[in-house]
N, C-alpha and C. Protein backbone atom coordinates (compact mmCIF):
# COMPACT_ATOMS: atom_id res chain seq x y z
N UNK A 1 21.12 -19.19 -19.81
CA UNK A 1 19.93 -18.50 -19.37
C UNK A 1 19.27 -19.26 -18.24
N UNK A 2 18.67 -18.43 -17.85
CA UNK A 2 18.18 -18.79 -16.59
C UNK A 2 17.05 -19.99 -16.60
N UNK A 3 16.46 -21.34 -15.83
CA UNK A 3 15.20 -22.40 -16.83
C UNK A 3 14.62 -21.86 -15.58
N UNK A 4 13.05 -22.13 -15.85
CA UNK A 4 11.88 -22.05 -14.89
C UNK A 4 10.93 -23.33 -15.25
N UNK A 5 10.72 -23.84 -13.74
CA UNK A 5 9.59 -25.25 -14.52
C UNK A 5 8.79 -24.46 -15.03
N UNK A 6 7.80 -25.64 -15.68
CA UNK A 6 6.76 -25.60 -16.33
C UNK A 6 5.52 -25.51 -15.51
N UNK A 7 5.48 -24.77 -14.09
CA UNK A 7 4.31 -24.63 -13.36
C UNK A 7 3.39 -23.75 -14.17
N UNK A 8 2.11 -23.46 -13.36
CA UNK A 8 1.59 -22.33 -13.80
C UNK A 8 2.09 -20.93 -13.80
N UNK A 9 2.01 -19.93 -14.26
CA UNK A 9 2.84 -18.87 -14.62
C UNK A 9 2.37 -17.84 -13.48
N UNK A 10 2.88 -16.93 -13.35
CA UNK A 10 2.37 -15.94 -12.11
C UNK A 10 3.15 -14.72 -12.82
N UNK A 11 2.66 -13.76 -12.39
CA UNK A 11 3.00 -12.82 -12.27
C UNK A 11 4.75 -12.64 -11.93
N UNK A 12 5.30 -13.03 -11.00
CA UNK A 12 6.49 -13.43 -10.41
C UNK A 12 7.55 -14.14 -11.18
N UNK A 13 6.88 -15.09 -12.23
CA UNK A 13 7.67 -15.86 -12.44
C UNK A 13 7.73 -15.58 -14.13
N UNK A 14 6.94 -14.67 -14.19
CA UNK A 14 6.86 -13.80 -15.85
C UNK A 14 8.03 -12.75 -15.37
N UNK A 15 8.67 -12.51 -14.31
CA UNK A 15 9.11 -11.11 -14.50
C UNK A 15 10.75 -11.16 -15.24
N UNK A 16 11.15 -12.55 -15.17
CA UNK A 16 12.71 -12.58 -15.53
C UNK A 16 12.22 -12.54 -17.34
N UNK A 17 11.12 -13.12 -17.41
CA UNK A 17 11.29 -12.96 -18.84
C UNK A 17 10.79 -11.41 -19.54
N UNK A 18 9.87 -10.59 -18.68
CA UNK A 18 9.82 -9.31 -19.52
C UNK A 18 11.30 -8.45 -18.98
N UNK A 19 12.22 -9.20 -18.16
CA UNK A 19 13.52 -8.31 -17.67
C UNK A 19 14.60 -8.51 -19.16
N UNK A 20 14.44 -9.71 -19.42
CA UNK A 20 15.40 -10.07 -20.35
C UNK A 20 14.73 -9.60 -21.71
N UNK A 21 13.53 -9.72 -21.84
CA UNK A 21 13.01 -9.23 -23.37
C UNK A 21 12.95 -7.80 -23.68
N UNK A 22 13.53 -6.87 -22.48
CA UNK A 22 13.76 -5.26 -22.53
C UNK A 22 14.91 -5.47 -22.31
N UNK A 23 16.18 -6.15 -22.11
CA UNK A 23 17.60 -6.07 -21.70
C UNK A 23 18.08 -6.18 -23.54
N UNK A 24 17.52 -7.20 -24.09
CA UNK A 24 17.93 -8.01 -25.23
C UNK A 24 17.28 -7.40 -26.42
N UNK A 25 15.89 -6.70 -26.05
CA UNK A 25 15.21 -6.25 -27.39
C UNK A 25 14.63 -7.39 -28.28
N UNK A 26 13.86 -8.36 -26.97
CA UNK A 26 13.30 -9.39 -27.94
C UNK A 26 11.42 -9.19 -27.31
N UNK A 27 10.60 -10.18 -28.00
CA UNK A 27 9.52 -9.37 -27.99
C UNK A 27 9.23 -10.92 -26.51
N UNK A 28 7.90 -10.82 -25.96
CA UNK A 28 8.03 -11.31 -24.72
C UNK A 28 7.63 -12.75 -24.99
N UNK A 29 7.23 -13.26 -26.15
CA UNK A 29 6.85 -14.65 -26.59
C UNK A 29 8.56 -15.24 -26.57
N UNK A 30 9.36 -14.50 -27.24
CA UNK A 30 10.92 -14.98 -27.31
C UNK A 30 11.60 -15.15 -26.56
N UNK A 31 11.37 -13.81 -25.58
CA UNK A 31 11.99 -14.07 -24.18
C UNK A 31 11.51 -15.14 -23.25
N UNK A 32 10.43 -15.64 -23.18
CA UNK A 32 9.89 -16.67 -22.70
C UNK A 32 10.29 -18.00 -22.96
N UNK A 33 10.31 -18.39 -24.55
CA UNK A 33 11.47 -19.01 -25.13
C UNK A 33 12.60 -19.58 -24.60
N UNK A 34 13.17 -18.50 -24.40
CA UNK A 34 14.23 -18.47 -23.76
C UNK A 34 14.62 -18.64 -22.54
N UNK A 35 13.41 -18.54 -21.76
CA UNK A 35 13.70 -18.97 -20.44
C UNK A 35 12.71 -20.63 -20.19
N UNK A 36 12.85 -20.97 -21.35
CA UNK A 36 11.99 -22.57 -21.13
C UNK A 36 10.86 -21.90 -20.72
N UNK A 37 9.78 -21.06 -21.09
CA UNK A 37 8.62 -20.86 -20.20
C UNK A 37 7.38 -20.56 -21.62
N UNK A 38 6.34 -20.92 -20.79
CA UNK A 38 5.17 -21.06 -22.21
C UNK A 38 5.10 -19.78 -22.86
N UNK A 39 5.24 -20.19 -24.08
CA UNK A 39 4.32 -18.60 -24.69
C UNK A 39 3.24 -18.33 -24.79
N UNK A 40 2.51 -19.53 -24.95
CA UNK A 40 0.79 -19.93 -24.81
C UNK A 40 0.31 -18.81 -23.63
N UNK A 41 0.79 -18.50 -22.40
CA UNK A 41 0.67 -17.41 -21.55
C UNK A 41 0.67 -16.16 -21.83
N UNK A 42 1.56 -15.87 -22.82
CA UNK A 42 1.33 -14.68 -23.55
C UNK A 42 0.68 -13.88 -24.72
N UNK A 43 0.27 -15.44 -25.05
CA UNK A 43 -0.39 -15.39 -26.59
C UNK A 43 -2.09 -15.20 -25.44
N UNK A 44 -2.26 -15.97 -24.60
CA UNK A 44 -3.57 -16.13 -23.96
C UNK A 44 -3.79 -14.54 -23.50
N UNK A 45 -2.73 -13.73 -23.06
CA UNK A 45 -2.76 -12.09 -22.03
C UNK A 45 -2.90 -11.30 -23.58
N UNK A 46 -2.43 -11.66 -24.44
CA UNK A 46 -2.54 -10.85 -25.54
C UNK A 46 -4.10 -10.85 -25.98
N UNK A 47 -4.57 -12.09 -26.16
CA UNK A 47 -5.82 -12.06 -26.67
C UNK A 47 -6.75 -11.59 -25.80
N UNK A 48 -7.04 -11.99 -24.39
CA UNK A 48 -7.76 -11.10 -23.15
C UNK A 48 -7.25 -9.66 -23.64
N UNK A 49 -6.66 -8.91 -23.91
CA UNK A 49 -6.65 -7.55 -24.16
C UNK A 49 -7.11 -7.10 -25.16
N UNK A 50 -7.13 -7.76 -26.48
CA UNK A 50 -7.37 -7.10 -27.35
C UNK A 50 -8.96 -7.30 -27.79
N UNK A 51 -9.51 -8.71 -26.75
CA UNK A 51 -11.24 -8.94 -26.86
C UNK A 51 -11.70 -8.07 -25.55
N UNK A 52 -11.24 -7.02 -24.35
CA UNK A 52 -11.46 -6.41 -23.31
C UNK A 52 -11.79 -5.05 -24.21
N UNK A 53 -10.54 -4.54 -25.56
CA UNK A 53 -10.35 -3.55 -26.49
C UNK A 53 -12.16 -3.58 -27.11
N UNK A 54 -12.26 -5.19 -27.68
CA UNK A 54 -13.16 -5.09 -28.40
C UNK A 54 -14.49 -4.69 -27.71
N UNK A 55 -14.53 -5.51 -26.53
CA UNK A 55 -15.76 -5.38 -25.95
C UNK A 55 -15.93 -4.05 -25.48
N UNK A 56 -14.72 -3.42 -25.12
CA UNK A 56 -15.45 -1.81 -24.60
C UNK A 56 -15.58 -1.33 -25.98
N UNK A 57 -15.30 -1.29 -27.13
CA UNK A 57 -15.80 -0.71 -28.25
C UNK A 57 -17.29 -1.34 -28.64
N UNK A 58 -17.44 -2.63 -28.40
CA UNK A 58 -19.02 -2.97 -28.52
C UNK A 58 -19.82 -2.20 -27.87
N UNK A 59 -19.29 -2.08 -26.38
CA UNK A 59 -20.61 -1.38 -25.26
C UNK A 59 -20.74 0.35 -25.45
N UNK A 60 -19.64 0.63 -26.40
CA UNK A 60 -19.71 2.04 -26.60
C UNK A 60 -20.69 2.21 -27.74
N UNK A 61 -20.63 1.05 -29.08
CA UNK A 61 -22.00 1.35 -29.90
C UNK A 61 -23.24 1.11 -29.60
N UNK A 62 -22.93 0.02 -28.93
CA UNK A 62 -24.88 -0.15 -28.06
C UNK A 62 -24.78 0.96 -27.30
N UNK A 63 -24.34 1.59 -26.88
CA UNK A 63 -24.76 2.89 -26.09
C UNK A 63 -25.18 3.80 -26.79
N UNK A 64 -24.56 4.20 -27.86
CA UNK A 64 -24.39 5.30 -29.30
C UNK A 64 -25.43 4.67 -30.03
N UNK A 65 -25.96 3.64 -29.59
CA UNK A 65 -27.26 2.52 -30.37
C UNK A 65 -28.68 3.00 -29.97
N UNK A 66 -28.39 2.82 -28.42
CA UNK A 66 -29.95 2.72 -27.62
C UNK A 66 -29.84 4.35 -27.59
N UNK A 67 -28.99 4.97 -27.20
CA UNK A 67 -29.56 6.78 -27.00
C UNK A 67 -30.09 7.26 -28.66
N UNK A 68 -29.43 6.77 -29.69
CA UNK A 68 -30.32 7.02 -30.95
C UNK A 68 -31.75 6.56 -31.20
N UNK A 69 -31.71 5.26 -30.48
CA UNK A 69 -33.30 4.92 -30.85
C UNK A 69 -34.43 5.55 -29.86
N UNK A 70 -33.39 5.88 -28.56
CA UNK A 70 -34.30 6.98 -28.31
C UNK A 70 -34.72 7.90 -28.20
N UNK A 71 -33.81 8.79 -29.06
CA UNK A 71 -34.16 10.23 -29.73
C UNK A 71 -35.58 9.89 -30.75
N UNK A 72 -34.96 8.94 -31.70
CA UNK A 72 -36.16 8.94 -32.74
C UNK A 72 -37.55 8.30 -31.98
N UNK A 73 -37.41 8.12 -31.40
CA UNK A 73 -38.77 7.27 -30.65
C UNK A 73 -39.43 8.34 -29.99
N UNK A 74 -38.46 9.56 -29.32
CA UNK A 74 -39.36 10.15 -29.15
C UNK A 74 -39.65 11.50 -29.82
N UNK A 75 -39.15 11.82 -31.01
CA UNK A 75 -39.29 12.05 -31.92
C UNK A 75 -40.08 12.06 -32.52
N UNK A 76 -40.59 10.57 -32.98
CA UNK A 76 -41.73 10.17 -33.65
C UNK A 76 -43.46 10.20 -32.61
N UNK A 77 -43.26 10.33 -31.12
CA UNK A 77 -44.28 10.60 -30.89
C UNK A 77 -45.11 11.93 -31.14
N UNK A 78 -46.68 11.04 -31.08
CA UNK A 78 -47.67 12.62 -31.79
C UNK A 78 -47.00 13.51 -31.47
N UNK A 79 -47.10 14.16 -29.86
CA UNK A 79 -47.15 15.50 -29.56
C UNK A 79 -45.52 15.68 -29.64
N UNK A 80 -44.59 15.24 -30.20
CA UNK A 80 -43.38 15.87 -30.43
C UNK A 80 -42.66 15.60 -29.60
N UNK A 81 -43.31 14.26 -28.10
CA UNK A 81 -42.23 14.21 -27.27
C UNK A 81 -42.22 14.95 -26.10
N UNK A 82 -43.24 15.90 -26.33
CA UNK A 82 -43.25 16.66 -24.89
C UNK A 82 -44.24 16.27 -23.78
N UNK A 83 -44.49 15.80 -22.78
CA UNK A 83 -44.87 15.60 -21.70
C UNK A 83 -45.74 16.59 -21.05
């Protein structure tokens, strides 16, 4: 198999290993493995995605948060809210 130093990883130099981890049917931590190259890089792209997942699901309940509190807010004023 092919070795790659141990530089920082790029884009470029990830690509022999997602070529071989769809040639071979291995998952891309293995294929990396396999080409002497960190998995720590992939474990790091995995977790940025799945806290990017989380955070747009946070900003979607504070949204679904603040438009509820301000239905009832104005709701609860005397005249019913109307202006």
């Amino acid at each position: 198999m092919e070795k790659l130093s141990q530089q920082k990883q790029t884009k470029e130099s990830c690509e022999p290993a997602v070529r071989l981890g769809r040639e071979q049917e291995l998952t891309i931590p293995e294929a990396a493995r396999g080409l002497s190259m960190s998995d720590q890089t992939t474990d790091l792209d995995a977790e940025v995605t799945r806290l990017k997942r989380e955070l747009t699901a946070a900003r979607m309940e504070c949204d679904i948060l603040k438009r509820t509190v301000a239905y009832f807010a104005k709701a609860k004023l005397p005249d019913g809210g109307s202006s």
